[in-house]
C-alpha atoms as a PDB file:
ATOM      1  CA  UNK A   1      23.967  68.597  13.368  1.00  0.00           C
ATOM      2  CA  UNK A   2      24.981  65.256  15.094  1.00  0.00           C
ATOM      3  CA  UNK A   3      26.091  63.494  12.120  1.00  0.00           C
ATOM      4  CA  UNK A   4      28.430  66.506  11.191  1.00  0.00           C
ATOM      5  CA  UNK A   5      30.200  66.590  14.609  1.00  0.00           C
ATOM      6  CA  UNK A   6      30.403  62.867  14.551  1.00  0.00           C
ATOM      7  CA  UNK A   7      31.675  63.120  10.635  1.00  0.00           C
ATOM      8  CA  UNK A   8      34.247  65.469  12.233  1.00  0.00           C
ATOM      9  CA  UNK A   9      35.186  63.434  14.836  1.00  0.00           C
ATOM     10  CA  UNK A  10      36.091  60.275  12.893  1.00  0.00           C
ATOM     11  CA  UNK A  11      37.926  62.760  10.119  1.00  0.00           C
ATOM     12  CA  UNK A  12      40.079  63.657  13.047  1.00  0.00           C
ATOM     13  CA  UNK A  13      40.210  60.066  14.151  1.00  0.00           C
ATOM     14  CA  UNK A  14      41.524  59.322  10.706  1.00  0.00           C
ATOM     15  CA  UNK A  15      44.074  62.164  10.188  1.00  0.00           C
ATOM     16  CA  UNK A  16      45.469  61.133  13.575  1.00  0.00           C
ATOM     17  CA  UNK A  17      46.175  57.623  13.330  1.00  0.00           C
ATOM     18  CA  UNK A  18      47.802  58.184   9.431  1.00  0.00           C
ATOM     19  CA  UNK A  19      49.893  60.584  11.469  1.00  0.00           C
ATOM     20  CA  UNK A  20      50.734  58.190  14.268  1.00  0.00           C
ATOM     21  CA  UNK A  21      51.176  55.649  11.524  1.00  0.00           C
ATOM     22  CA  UNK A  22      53.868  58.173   9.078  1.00  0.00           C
ATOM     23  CA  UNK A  23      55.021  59.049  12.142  1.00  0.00           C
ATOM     24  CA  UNK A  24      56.145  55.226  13.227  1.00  0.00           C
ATOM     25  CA  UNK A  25      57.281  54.231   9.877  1.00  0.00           C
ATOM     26  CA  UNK A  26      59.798  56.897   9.705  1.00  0.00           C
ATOM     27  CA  UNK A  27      60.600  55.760  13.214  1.00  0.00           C
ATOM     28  CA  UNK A  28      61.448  52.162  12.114  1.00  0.00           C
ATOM     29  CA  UNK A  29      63.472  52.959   9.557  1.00  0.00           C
ATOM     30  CA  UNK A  30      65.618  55.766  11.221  1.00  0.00           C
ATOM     31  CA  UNK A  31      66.168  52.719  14.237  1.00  0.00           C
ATOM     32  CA  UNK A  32      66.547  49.715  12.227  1.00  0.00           C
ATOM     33  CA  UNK A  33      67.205  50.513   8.312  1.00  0.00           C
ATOM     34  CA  UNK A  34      65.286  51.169   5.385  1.00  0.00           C
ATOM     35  CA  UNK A  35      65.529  48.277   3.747  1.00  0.00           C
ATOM     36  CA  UNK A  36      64.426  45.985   7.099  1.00  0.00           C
ATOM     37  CA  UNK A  37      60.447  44.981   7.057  1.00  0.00           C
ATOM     38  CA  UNK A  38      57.839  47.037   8.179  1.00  0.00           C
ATOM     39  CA  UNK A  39      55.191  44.785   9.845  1.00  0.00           C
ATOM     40  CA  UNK A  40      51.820  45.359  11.548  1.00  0.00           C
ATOM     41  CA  UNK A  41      52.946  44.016  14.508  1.00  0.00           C
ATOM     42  CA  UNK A  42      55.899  46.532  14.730  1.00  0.00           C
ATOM     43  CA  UNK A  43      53.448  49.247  14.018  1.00  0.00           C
ATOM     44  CA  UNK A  44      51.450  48.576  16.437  1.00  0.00           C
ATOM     45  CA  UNK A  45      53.804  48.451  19.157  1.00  0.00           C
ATOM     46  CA  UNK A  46      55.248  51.950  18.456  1.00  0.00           C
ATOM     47  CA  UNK A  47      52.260  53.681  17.846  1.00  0.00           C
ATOM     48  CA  UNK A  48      49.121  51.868  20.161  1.00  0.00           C
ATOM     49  CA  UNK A  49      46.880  51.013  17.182  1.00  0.00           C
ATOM     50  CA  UNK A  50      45.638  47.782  17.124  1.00  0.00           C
ATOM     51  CA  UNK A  51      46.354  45.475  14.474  1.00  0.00           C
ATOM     52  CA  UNK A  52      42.555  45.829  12.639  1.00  0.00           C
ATOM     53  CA  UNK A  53      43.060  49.767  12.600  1.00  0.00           C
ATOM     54  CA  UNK A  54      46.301  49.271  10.475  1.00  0.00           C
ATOM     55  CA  UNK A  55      44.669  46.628   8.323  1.00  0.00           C
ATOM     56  CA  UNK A  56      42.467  49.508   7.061  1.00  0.00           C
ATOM     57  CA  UNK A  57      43.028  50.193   3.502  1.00  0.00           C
ATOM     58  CA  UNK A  58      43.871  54.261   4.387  1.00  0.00           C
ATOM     59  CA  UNK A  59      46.460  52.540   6.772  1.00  0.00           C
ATOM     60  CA  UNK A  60      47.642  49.993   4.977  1.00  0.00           C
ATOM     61  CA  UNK A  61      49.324  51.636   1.938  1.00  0.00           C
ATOM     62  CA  UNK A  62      51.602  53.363   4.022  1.00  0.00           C
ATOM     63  CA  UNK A  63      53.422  50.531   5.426  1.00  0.00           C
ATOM     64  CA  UNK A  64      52.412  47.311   2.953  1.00  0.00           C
ATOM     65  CA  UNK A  65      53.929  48.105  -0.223  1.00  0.00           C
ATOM     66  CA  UNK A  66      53.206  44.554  -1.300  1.00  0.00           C
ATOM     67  CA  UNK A  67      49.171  45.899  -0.695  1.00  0.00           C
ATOM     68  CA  UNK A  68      50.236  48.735  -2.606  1.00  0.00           C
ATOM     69  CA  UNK A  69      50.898  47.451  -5.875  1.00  0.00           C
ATOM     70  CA  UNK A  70      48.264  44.420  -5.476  1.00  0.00           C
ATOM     71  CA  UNK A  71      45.340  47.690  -5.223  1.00  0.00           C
ATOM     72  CA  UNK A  72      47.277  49.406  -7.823  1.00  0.00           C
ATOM     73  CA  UNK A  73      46.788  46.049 -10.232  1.00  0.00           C
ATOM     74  CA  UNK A  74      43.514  45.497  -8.528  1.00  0.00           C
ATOM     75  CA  UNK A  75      44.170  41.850  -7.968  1.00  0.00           C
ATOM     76  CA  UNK A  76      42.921  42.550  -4.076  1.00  0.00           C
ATOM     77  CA  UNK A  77      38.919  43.724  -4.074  1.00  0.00           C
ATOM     78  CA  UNK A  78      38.401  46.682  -2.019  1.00  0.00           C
ATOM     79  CA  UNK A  79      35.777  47.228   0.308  1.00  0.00           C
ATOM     80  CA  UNK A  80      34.171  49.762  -2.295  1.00  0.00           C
ATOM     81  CA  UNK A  81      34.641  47.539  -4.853  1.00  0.00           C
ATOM     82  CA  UNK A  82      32.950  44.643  -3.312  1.00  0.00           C
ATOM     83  CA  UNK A  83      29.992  46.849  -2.138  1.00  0.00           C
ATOM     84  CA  UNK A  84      30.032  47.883  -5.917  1.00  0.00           C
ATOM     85  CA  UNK A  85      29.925  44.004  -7.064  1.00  0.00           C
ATOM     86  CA  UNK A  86      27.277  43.627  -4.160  1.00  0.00           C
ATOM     87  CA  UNK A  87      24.874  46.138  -5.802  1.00  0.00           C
ATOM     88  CA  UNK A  88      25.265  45.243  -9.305  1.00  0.00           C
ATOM     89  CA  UNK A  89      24.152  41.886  -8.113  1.00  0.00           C
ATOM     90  CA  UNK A  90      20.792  43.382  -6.136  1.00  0.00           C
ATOM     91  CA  UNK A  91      20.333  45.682  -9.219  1.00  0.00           C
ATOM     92  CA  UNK A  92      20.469  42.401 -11.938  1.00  0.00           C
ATOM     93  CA  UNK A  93      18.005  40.426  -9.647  1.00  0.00           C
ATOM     94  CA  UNK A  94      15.662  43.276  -9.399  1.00  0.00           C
ATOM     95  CA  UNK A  95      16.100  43.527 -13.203  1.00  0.00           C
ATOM     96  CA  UNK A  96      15.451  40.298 -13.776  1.00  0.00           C
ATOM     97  CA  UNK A  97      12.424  40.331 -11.441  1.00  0.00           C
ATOM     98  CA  UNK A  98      10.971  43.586 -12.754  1.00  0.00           C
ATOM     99  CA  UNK A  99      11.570  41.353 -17.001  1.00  0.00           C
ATOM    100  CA  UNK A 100      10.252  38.261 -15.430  1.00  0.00           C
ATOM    101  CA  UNK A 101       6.689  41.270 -14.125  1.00  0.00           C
ATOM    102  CA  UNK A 102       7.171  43.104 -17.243  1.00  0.00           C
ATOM    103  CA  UNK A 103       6.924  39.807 -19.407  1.00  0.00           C
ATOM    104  CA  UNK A 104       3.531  38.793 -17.344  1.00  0.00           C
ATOM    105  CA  UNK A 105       2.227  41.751 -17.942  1.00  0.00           C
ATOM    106  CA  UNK A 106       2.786  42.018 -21.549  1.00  0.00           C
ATOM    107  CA  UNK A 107       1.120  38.140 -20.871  1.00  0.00           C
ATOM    108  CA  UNK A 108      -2.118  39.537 -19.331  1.00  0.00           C
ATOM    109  CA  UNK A 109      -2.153  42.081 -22.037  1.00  0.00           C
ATOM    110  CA  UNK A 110      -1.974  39.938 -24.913  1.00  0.00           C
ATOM    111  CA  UNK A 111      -4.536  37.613 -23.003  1.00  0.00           C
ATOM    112  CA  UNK A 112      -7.301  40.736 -22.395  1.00  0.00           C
ATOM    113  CA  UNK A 113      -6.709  41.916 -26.390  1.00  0.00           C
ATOM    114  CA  UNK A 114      -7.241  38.237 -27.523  1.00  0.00           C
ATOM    115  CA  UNK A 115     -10.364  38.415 -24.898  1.00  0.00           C
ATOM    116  CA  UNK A 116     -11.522  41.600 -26.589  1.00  0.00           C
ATOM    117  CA  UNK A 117     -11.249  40.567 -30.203  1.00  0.00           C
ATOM    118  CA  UNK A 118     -13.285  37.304 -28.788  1.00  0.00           C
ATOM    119  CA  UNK A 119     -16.212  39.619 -27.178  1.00  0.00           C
ATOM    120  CA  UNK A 120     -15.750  41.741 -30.516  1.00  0.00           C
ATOM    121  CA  UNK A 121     -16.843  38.929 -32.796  1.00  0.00           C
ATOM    122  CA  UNK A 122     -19.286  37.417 -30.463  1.00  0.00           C
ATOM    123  CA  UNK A 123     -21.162  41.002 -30.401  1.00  0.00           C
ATOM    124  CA  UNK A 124     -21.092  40.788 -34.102  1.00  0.00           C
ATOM    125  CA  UNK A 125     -22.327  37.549 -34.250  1.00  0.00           C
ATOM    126  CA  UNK A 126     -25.100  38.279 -31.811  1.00  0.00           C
ATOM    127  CA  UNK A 127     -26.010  41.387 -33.231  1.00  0.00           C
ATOM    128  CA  UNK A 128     -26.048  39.715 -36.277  1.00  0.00           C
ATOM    129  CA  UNK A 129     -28.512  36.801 -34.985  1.00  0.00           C
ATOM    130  CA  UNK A 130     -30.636  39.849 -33.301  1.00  0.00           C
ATOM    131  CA  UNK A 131     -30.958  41.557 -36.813  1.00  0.00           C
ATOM    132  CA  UNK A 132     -31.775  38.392 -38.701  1.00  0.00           C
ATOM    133  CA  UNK A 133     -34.845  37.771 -35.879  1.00  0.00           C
ATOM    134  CA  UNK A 134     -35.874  41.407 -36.266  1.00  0.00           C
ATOM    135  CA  UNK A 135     -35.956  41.184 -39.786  1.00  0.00           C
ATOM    136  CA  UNK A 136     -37.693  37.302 -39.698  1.00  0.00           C
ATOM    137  CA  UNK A 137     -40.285  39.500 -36.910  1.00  0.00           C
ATOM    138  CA  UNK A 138     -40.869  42.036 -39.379  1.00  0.00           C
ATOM    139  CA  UNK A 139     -41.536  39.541 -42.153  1.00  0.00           C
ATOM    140  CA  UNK A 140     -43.961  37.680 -39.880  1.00  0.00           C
ATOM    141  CA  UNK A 141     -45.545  40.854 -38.457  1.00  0.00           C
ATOM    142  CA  UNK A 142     -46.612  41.490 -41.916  1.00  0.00           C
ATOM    143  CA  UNK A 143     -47.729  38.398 -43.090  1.00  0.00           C
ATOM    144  CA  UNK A 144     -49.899  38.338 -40.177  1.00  0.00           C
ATOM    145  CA  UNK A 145     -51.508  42.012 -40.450  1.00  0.00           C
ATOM    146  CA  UNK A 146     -52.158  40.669 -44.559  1.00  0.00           C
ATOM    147  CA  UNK A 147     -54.061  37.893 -43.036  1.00  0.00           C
ATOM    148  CA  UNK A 148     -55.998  40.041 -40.510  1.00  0.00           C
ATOM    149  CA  UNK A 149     -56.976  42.301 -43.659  1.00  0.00           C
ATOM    150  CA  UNK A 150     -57.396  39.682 -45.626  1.00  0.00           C
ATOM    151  CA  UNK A 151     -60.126  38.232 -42.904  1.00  0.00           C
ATOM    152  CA  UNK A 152     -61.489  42.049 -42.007  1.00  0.00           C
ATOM    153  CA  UNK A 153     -62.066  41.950 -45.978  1.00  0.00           C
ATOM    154  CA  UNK A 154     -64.415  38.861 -45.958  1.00  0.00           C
ATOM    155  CA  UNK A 155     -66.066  40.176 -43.046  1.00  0.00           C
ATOM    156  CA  UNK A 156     -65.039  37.833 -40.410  1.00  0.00           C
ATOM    157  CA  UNK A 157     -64.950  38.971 -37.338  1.00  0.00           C
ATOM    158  CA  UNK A 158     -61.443  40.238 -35.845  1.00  0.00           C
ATOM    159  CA  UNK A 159     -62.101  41.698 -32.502  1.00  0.00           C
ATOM    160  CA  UNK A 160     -60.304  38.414 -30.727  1.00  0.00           C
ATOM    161  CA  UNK A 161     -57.028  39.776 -32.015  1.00  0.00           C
ATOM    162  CA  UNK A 162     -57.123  43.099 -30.682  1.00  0.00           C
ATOM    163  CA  UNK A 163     -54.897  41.973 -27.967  1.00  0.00           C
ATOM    164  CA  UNK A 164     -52.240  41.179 -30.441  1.00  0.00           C
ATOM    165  CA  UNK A 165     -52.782  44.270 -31.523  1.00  0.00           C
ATOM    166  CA  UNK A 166     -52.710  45.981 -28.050  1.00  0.00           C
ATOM    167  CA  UNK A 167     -49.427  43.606 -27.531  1.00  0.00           C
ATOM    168  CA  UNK A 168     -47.635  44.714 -30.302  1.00  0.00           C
ATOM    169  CA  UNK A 169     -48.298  48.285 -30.616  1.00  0.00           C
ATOM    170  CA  UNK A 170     -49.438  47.445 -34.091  1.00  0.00           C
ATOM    171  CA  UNK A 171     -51.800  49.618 -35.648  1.00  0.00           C
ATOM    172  CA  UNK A 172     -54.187  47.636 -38.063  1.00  0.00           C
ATOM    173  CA  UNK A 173     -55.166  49.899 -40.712  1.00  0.00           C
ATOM    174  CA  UNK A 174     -58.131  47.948 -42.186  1.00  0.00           C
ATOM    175  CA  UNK A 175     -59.394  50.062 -44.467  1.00  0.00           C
END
């Protein structure tokens, strides 16, 4: 694959400048002394890498001792570590987004079960009203077939009602 090749190329890449770079601080200090300093600048003239190669942090520890021990006491944020602080920031805003949708949802849920228990009572209230007129229907229904018997009885005659009985499906049994 491409990315393998390329992965290869830049290992090489990165092998050969900590090479040239081993290579010209053992140089430096076999021409001028080990205890004189080792700078960039000096680097970079014996070995052709530019200064922002041997700022790299793979670089870098082999000729900045002072960068050394600052990594080793982590006062000095690494590239990794600031692409770590990076993320932990995305990750608590996303966090704090998905609370902030998570607590409107729990919102809208509370909202819809207050809603239901409303629609719940109002059913119960209606079919409460509805049972109270069907009863109150029932009780007129049969006050009125009493009087039609009541009137069949004395003989008048009822045959003007037989559309209330054809309305309500009321069978007068006026015997």
């Amino acid at each position: 694959m491409i990315n393998d090749k390329l992965k290869e190329l830049q290992l090489l890449k990165r092998e050969d400048s900590i090479e040239r770079v081993s290579w010209a601080i053992q140089f430096l200090k076999d021409t001028e002394g080990k205890h004189n300093k080792i700078t960039a600048v000096k680097i970079s003239s014996v070995t052709g890498l530019s200064r922002a190669v041997l700022y790299k942090p793979h670089l870098r520890i082999l000729w900045d001792k002072k960068y050394d021990e600052l990594m080793k006491n982590n006062k000095i944020p690494s590239r990794q570590n600031l692409q770590q602080e990076k993320l932990i920031i995305t990750l608590q805003e996303k966090i704090t987004l998905l609370e902030m949708k998570i607590s409107k949802g729990e919102n809208i849920h509370s909202k819809l079960l207050e809603d239901i228990e409303k629609e719940k009572t109002r059913s119960r209230v209606y079919r409460d009203d509805y049972d109270d007129l069907k009863e109150r229907h029932q009780k007129l229904l049969y006050y009125n077939l009493r009087i039609l018997r009541k009137l069949h009885i004395q003989g008048i005659d009822i045959s003007q009602f037989n559309d209330f009985q054809n309305d309500f499906n009321v069978e007068l049994d006026l015997s």
